[in-house]
Protein backbone atom coordinates (compact mmCIF):
# COMPACT_ATOMS: atom_id res chain seq x y z
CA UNK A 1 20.60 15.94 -20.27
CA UNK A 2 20.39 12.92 -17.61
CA UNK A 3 22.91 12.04 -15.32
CA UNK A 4 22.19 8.53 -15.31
CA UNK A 5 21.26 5.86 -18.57
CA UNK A 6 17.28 5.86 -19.08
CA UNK A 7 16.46 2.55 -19.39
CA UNK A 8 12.91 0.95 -20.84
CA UNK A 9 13.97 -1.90 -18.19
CA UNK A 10 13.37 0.27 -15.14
CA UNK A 11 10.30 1.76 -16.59
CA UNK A 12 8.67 -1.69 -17.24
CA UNK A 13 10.03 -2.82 -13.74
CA UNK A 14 8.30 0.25 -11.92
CA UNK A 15 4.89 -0.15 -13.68
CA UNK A 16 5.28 -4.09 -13.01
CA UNK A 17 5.21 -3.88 -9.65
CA UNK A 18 2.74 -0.99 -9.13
CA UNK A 19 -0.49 -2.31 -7.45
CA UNK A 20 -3.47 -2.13 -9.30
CA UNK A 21 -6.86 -1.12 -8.12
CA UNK A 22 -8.66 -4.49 -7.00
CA UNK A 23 -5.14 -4.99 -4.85
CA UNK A 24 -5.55 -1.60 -3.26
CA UNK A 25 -9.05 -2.25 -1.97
CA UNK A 26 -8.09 -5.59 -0.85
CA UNK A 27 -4.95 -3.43 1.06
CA UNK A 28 -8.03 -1.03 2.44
CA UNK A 29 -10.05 -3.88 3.47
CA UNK A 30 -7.71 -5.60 5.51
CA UNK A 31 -5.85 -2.22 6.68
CA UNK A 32 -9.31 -0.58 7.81
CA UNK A 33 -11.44 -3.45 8.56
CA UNK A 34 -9.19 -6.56 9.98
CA UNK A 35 -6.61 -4.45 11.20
CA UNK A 36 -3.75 -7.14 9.74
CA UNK A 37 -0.32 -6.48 9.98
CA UNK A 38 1.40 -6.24 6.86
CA UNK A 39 3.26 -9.74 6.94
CA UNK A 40 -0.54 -10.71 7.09
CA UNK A 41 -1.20 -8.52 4.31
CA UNK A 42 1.85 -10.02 2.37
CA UNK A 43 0.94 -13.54 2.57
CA UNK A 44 -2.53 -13.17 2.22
CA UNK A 45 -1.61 -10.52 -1.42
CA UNK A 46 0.83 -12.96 -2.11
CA UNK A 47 -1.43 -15.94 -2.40
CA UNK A 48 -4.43 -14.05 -4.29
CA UNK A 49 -1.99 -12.16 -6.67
CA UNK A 50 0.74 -15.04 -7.22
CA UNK A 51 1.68 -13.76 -10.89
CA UNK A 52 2.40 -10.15 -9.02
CA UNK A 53 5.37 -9.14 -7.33
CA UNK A 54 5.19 -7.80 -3.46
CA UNK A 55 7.56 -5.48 -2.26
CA UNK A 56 7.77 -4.31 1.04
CA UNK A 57 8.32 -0.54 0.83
CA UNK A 58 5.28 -0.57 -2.35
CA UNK A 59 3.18 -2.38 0.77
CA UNK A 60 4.18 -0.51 3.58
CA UNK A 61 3.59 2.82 1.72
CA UNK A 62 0.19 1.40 0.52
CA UNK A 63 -1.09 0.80 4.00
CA UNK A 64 0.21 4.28 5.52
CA UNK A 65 -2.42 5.45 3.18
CA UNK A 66 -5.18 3.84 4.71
CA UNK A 67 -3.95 4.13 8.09
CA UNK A 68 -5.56 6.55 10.71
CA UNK A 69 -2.70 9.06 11.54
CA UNK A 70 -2.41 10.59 15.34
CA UNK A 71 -3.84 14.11 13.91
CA UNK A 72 -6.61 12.53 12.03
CA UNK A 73 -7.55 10.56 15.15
CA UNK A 74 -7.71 13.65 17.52
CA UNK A 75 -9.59 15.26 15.27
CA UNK A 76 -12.01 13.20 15.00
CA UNK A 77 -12.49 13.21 19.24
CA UNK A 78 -12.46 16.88 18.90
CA UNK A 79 -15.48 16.47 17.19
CA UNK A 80 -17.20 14.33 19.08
CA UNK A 81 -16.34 16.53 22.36
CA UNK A 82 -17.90 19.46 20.89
C-alpha cells in the first residue's frame, strides 16, 4: 500500500523532537516580546530544554507562527486610520 518501509523509528523520532507546550510559549515570549533572533532563541531553548533536541526548520517554522506577517501588519494600520 506504501511506497516506502513504515518505520516505528521515524514515528518516535518525529514525536521526539516536536516541541511541547511550555517550549512554545517560551518561543512566543521571546518571538513577540524580546524580538530575539532565532540563534538567540536556539541557545537560550537549548540551555533550558538540554534533554530536547532543536532543529532548525521545527524552530524556524515555530516562530513564523508568532511572527507579525506584512498583511497582518497593514491591517492593523488600516484600522487605526479609520
Amino acid at each position: 500500500e506504501h511506497s516506502h518501509i513504515l518505520s516505528k523509528e521515524m514515528i518516535d523520532f518525529e514525536e521526539s523532537k516536536k516541541f511541547n507546550n511550555k517550549m512554545l510559549d517560551d518561543i512566543k515570549f521571546i518571538t513577540v516580546f524580546c524580538k530575539f533572533g532565532a540563534t538567540s532563541q536556539r541557545k537560550f531553548l537549548e540551555n533550558k530544554y538540554p534533554l530536547h533536541p532543536i532543529y532548525s526548520k521545527d524552530l524556524y517554522t515555530a516562530i513564523s507562527k508568532f511572527c507579525p506577517t506584512q498583511k497582518s501588519l497593514s491591517n492593523d494600520v488600516s484600522l487605526v486610520l479609520n
